[in-house]
Protein backbone atom coordinates (compact mmCIF):
# COMPACT_ATOMS: atom_id res chain seq x y z
CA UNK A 1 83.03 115.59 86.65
CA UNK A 2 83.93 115.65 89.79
CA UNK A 3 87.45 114.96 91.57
CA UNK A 4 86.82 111.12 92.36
CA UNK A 5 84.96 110.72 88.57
CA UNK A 6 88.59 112.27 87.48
CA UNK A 7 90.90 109.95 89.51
CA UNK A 8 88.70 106.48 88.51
CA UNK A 9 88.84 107.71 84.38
CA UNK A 10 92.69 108.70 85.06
CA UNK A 11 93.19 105.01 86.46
CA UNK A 12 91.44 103.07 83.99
CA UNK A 13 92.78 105.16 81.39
CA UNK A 14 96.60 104.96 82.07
CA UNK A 15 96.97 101.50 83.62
CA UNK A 16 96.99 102.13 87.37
CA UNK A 17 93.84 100.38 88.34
CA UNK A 18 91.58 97.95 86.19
CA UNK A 19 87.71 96.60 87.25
CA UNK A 20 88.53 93.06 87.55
CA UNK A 21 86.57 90.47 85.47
CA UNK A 22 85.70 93.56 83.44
CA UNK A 23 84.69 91.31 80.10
CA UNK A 24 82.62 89.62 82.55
CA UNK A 25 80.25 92.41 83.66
CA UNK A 26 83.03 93.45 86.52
CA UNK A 27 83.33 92.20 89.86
CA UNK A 28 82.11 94.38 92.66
CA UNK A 29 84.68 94.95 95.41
CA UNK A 30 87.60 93.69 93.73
CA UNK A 31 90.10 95.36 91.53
CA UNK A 32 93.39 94.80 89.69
CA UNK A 33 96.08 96.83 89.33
CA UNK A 34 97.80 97.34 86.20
CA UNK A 35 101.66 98.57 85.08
CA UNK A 36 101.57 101.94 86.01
CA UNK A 37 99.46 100.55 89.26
CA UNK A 38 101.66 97.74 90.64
CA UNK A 39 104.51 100.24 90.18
CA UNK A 40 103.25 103.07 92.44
CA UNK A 41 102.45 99.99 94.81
CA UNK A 42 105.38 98.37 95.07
CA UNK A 43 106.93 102.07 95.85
CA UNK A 44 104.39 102.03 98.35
CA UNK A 45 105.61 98.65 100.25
CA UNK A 46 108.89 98.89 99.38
CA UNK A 47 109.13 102.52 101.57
CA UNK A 48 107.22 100.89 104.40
CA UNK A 49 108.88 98.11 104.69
CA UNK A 50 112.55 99.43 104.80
CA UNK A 51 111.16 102.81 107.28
CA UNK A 52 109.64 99.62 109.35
CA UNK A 53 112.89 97.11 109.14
CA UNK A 54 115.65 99.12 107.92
CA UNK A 55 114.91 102.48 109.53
CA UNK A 56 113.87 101.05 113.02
CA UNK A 57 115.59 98.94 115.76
CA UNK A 58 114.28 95.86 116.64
CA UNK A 59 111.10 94.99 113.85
CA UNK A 60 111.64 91.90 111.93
CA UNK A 61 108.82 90.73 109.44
CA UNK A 62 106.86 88.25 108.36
CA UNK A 63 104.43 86.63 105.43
CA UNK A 64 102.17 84.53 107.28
CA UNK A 65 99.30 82.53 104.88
CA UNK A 66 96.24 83.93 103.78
CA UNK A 67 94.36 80.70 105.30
CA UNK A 68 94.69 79.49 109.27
CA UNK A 69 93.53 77.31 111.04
CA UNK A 70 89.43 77.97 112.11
CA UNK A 71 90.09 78.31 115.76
CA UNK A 72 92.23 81.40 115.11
CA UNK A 73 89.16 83.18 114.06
CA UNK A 74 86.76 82.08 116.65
CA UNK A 75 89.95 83.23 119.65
CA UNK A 76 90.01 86.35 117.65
CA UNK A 77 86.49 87.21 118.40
CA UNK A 78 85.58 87.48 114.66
CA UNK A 79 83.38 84.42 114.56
CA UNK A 80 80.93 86.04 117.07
CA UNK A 81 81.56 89.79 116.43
CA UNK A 82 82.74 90.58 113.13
CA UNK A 83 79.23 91.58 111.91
CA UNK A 84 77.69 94.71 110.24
CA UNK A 85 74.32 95.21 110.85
CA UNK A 86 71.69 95.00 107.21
CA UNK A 87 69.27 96.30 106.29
CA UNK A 88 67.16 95.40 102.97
CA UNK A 89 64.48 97.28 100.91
CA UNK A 90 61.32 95.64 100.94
CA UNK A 91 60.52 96.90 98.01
CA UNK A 92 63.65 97.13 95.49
CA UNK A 93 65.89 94.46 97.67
CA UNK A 94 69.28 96.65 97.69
CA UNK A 95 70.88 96.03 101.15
CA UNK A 96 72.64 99.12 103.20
CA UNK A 97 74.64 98.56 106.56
CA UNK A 98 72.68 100.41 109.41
CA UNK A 99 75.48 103.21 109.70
CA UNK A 100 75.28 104.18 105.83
CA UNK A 101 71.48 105.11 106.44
CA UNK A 102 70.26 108.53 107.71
CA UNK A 103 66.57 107.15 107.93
CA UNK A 104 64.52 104.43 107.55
CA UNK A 105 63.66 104.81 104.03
CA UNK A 106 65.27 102.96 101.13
CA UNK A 107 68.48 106.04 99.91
CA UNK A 108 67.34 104.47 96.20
CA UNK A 109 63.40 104.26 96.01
CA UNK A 110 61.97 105.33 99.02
CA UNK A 111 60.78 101.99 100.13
CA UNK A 112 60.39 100.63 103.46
CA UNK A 113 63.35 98.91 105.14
CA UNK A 114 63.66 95.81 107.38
CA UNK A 115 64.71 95.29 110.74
CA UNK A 116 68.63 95.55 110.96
CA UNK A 117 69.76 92.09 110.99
CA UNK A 118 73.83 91.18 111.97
CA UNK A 119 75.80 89.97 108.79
CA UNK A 120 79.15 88.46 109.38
CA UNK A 121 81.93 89.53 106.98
CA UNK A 122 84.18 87.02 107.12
CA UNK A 123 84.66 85.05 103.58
CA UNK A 124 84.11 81.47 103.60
CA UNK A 125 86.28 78.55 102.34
CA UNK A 126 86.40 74.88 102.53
CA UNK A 127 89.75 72.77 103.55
CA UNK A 128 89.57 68.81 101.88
CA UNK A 129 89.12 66.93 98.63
CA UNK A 130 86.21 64.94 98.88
CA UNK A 131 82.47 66.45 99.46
CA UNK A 132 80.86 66.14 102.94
CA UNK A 133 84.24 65.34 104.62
CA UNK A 134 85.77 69.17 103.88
CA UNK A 135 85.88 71.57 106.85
CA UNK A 136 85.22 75.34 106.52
CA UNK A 137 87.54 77.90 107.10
CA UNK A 138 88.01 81.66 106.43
CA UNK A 139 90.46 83.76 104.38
CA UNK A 140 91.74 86.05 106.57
CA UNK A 141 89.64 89.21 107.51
CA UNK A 142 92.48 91.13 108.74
CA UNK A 143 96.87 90.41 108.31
CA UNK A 144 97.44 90.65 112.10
CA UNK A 145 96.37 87.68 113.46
CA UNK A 146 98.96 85.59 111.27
CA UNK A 147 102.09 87.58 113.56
CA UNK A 148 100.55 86.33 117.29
CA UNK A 149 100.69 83.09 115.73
CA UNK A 150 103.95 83.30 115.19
CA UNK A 151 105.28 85.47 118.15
CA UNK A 152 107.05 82.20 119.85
CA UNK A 153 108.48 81.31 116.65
CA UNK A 154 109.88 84.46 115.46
CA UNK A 155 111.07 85.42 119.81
CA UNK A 156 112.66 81.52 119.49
CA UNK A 157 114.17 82.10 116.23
CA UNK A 158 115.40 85.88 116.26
CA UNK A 159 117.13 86.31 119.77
CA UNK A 160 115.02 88.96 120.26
CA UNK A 161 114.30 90.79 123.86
CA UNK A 162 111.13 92.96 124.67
CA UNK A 163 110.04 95.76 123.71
CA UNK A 164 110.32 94.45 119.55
CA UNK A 165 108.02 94.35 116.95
CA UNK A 166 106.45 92.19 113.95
CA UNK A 167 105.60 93.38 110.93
CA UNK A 168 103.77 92.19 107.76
CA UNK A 169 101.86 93.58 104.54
CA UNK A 170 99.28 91.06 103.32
CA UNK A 171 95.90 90.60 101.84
CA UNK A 172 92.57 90.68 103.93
CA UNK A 173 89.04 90.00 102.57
CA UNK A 174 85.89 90.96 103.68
CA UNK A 175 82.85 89.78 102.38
CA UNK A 176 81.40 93.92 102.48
CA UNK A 177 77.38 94.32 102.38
CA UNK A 178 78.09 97.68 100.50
CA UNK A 179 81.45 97.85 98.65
CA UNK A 180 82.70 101.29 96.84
CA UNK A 181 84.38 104.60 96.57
CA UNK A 182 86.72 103.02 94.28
CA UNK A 183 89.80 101.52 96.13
CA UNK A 184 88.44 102.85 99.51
CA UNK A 185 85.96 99.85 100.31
CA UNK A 186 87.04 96.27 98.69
CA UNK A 187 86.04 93.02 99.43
CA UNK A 188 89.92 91.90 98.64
CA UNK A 189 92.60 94.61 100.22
CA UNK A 190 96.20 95.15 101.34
CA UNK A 191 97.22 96.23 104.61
CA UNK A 192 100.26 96.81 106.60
CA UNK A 193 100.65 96.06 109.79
CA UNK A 194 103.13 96.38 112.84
CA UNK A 195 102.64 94.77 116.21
CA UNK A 196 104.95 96.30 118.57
CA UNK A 197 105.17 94.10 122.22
CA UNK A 198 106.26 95.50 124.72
CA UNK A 199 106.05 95.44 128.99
CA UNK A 200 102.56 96.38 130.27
CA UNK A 201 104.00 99.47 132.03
CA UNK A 202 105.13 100.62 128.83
CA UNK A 203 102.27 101.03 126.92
CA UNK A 204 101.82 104.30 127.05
CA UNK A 205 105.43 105.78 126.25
CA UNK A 206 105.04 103.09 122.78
CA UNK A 207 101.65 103.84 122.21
CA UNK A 208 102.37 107.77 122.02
CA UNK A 209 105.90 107.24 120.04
CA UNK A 210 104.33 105.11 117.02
CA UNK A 211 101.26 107.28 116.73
CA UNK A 212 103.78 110.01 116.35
CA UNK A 213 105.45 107.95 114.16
CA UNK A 214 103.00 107.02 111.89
CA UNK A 215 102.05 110.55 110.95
CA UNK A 216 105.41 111.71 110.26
CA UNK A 217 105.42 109.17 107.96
CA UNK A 218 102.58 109.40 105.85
CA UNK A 219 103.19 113.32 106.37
CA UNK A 220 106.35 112.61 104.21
CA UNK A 221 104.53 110.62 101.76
CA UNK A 222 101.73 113.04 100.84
CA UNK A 223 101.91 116.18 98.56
CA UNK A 224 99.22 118.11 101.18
CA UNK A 225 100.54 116.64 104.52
CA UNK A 226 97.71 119.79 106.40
CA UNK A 227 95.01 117.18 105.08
CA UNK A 228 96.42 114.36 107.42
CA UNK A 229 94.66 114.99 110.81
CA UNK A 230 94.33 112.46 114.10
CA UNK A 231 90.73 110.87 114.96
CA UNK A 232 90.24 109.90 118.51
CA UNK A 233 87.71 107.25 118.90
CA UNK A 234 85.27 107.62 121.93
CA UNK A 235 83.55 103.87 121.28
CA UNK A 236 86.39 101.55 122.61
CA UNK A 237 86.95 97.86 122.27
CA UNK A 238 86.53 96.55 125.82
CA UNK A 239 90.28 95.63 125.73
CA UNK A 240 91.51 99.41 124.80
CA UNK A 241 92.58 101.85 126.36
CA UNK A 242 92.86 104.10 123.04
CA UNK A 243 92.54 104.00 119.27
CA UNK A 244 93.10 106.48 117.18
CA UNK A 245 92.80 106.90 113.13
CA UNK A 246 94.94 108.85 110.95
CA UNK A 247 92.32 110.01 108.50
CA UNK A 248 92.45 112.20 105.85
CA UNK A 249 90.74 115.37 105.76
CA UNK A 250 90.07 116.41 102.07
CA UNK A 251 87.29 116.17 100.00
CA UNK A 252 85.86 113.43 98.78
CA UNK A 253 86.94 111.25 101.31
CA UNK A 254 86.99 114.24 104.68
CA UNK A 255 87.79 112.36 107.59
CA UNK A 256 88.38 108.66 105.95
CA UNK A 257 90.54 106.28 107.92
CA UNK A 258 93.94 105.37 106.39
CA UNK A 259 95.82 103.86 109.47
CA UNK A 260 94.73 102.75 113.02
CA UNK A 261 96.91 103.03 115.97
CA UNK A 262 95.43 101.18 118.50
CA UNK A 263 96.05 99.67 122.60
CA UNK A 264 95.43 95.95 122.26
CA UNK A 265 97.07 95.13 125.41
CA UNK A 266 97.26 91.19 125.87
CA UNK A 267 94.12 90.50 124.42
CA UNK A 268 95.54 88.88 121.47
CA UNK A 269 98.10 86.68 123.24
CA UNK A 270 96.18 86.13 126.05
CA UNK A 271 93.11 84.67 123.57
CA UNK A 272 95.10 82.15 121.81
CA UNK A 273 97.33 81.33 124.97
CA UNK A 274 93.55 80.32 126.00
CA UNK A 275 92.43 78.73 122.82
CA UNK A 276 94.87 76.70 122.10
CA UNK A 277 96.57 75.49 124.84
CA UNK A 278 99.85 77.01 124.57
CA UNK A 279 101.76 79.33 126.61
CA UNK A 280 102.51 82.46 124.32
CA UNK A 281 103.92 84.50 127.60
CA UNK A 282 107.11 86.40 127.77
CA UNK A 283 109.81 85.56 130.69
CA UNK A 284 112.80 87.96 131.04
CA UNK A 285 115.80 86.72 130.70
CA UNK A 286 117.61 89.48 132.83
CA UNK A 287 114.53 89.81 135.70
CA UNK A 288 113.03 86.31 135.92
CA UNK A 289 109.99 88.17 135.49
CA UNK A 290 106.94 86.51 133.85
CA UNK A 291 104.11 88.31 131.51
CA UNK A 292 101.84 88.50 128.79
CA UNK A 293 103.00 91.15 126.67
CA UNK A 294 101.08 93.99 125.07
CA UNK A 295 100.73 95.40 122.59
CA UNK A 296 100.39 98.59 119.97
CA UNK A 297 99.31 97.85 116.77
CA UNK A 298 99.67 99.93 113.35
CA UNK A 299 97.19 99.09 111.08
CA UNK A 300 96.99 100.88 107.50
CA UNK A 301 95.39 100.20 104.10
CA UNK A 302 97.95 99.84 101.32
CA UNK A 303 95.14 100.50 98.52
CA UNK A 304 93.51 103.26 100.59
CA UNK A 305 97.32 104.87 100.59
CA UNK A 306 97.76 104.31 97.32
CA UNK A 307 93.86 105.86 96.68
CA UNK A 308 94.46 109.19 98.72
CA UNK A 309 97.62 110.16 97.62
CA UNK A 310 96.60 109.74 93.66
CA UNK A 311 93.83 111.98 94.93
CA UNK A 312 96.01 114.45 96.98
CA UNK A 313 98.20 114.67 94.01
CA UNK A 314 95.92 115.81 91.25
CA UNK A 315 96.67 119.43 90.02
CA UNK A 316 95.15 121.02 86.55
CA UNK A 317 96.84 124.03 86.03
CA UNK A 318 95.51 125.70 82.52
CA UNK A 319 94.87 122.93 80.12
CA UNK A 320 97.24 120.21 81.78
CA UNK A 321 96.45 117.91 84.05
CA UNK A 322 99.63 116.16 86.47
CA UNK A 323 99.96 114.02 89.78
CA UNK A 324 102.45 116.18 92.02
CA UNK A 325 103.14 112.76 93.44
CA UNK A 326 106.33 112.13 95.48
CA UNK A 327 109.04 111.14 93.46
CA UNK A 328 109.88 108.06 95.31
CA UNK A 329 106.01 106.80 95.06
CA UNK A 330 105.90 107.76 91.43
CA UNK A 331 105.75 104.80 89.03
CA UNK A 332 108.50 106.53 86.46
CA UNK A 333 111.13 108.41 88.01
CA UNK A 334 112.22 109.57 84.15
CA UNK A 335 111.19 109.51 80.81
CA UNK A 336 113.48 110.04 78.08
CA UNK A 337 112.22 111.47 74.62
CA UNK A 338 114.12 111.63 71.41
CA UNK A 339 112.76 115.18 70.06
CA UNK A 340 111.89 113.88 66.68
CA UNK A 341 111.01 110.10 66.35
CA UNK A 342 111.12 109.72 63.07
CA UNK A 343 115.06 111.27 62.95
CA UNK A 344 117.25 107.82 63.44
CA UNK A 345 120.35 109.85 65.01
CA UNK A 346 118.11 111.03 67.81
CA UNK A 347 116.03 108.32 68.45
CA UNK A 348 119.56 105.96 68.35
CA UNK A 349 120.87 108.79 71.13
CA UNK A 350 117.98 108.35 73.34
CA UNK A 351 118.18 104.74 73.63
CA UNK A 352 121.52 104.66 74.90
CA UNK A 353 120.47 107.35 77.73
CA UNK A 354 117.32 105.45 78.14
CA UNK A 355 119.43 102.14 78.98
CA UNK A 356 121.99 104.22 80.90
CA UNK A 357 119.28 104.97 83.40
CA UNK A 358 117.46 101.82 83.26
CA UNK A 359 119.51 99.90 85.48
CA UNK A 360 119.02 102.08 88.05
CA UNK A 361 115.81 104.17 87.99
CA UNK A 362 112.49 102.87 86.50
CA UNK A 363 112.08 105.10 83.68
CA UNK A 364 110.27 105.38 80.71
CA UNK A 365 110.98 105.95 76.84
CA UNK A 366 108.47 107.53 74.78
CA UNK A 367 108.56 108.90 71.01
CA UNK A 368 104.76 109.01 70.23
CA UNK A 369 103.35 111.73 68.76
CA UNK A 370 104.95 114.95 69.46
CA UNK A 371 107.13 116.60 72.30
CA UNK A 372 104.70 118.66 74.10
CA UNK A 373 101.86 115.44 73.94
CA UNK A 374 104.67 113.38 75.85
CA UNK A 375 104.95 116.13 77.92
CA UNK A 376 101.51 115.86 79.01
CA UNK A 377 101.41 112.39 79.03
CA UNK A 378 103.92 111.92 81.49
CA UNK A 379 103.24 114.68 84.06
CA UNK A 380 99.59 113.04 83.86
CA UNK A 381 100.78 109.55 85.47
CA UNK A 382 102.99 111.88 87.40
CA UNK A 383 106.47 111.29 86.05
CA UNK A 384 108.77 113.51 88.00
CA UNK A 385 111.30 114.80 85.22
CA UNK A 386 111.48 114.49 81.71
CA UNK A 387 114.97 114.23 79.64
CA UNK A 388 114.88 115.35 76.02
CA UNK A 389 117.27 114.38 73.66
CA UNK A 390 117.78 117.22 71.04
CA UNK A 391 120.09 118.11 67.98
CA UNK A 392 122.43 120.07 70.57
CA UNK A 393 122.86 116.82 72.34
CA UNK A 394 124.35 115.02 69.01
CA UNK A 395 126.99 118.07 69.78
CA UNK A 396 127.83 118.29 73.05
CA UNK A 397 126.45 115.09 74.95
CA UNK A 398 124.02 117.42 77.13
CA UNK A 399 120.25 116.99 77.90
CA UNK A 400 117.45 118.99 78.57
CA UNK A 401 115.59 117.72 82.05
CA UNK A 402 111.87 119.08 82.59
CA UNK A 403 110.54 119.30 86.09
CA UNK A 404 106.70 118.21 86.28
CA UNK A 405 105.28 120.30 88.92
CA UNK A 406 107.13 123.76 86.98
CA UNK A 407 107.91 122.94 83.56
CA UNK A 408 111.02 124.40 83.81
CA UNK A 409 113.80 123.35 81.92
CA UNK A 410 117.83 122.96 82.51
CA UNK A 411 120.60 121.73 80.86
CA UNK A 412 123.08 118.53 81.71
CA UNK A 413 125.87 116.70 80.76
CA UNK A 414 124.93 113.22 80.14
CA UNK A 415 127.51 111.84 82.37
CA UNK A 416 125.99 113.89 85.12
CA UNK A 417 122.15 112.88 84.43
CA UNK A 418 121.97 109.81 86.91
CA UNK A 419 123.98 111.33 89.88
CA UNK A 420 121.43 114.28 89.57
CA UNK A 421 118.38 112.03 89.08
CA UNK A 422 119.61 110.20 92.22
CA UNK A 423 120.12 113.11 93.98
CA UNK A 424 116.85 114.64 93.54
CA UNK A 425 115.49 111.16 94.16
CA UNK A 426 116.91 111.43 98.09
């Protein structure tokens, strides 16, 4: 089995990520997440949204709707040129985009392929109650374009001054000819995104500091920050000056895009200044000055995130298996055990340190089977320390806490255990 095989059974298995519509058959593309999942998620979001609002001058957010009006997508450019180009087996009918093919043979049966033929990806809706008066409309293919909506609103509402930036997480669908690889390719996705404006001359002192930026960060994030490396695309929009991606550089996925940093300059404002009639330019208070302001854009996948680092984290060392996940993206910070579970002084014991932490920490209690099971269990969903409750404790109120990633054990006070969970925790 290889590594990917071991991360989709370790999912499904421990409540991290579920198929959806899995009684149905399954969906293709789409995927739920379950209690362990939405946990390590939330982490996820949480941490980038207080590095991008908390941590940094100057970014406020926003949570703009999933559904805009049509125009938006036609300014955007995604009406005409958000495509993937086809291709279908003549003889077994599976489709392939053109850049997943190395010939022009079918990859399944060998059969001959049609001419490549453009396939938009936006995802259709319809807008209305009664049939033949609705309009169509798109969910969004991408969280960004909700933000230059609103950059009048937000500049009218905030006080703010250029340079500042607008930040959201959100879902995106694409309707993907060739979903897969797990989380990497869905049909419905998360992303973050910032949108940093700024003065044209600027461009290139903001572009370099937030792809510096983003690197450190993920850097932080990941338990092998060597396998984060920077792509520089060649192909440009016709609006860039420079994109890059951070990828990341480990098998299965080497060289797989997790965040874009790219030079939109004022293509975005300047399109729906243009498309709908309103002026979305930027006058200086201080200068009397007068521009469209650019732009650097962040662009990351919260479920390809969440994907890589489950991968990056997966150690077996003899015959256990743990996620040497980062504490602070782990879904448990704790569990607490009661050594025996069927002795009711113990198991009494552990609850009240199990509710002592609760407040606080998420943490888990467990008193199935026995110690060294639990043990394994928890370092498996990658629960950083473990807290035994023993018959020493019933004596002198101290714990033992296991570290995951050593198995090594110390002894505490239980008046000291949160303070040192919370210190490890920074």
């Amino acid at each position: 089995m290889d590594l990917m095989e071991k991360i989709v059974s370790l999912c499904k298995r421990r409540g991290f990520v579920y198929p959806n519509s899995e009684i149905y058959g399954g969906n293709q593309g789409f995927y739920d997440f379950g209690p362990l999942g939405v946990e390590m998620k939330n982490n996820l979001k949480r941490l980038w949204w207080k590095w991008m609002t908390v941590d940094h001058e100057n970014i406020v957010g926003i949570d703009g709707a999933i559904i805009t009006h049509p125009k938006v997508w036609e300014a955007s450019g995604h009406v005409k040129n958000f495509s993937d180009p086809l291709s279908e087996c003549k003889k077994c009918h599976h489709r392939f985009k053109q850049d997943d093919l190395a010939e022009n043979r079918c990859p399944d049966c060998g059969g001959e392929l049609t001419e490549p033929r453009n396939y938009n990806i936006l995802m259709q809706t319809q807008l209305g109650v009664i049939e033949g008066e609705k309009i169509n409309a798109y969910l969004r293919g991408e969280a960004c374009q909700t933000i230059y909506l609103n950059f009048k609103n937000v500049l009218q509402t905030n006080r703010l001054k250029i340079p500042f930036g607008i930040c959201q997480i959100g879902k995106a669908f694409r309707n993907e000819v060739t979903p897969g690889n797990f989380l990497f390719r869905q049909r419905e996705f998360e992303q973050w995104d910032l949108q940093w404006f700024c003065h044209p001359s600027e461009m290139e002192k903001w572009f370099d500091y937030w792809k510096n930026e983003r690197m450190l960060w993920y850097q932080g994030l990941f338990t092998h920050p060597d396998n984060l490396v920077f792509y520089r695309h060649e192909k440009l929009a016709h609006y860039a000056e420079k994109a890059f991606d951070i990828q990341y550089s480990a098998s299965p996925f080497d060289g797989s895009e997790i965040e874009g940093i790219h030079w939109r300059g004022d293509w975005d404002l300047s399109r729906h200044s243009e498309y709908s009639g309103q002026d979305l330019g930027y006058t200086d208070q201080g200068t009397g000055e007068k521009y469209t302001p650019n732009i650097v854009e962040t662009s990351g996948g919260v479920d390809r995130t969440f994907l890589f680092l489950l991968l990056d984290a997966y150690c077996e060392e003899n015959d256990r298996v743990f996620l040497k996940l980062n504490p602070k993206v782990a879904p448990y910070k704790a569990a607490v055990f009661p050594l025996l579970a069927n002795k009711e002084e113990l198991v009494k014991k552990a609850r009240e340190v199990f509710l002592s932490l609760k407040s606080e920490i998420t943490v888990s209690f467990d008193d199935r089977g026995n110690i060294g099971k639990r043990y394994y269990s928890q370092d498996e969903i990658g629960t950083p320390w473990c807290v035994t409750i023993d018959y020493q404790t019933l004596e002198d109120n101290t714990v033992t806490v296991r570290d995951r990633d050593t198995a090594k054990q110390q002894r505490l006070p239980i008046d000291n255990l949160l303070k040192h969970l919370l210190n490890l925790l920074k």
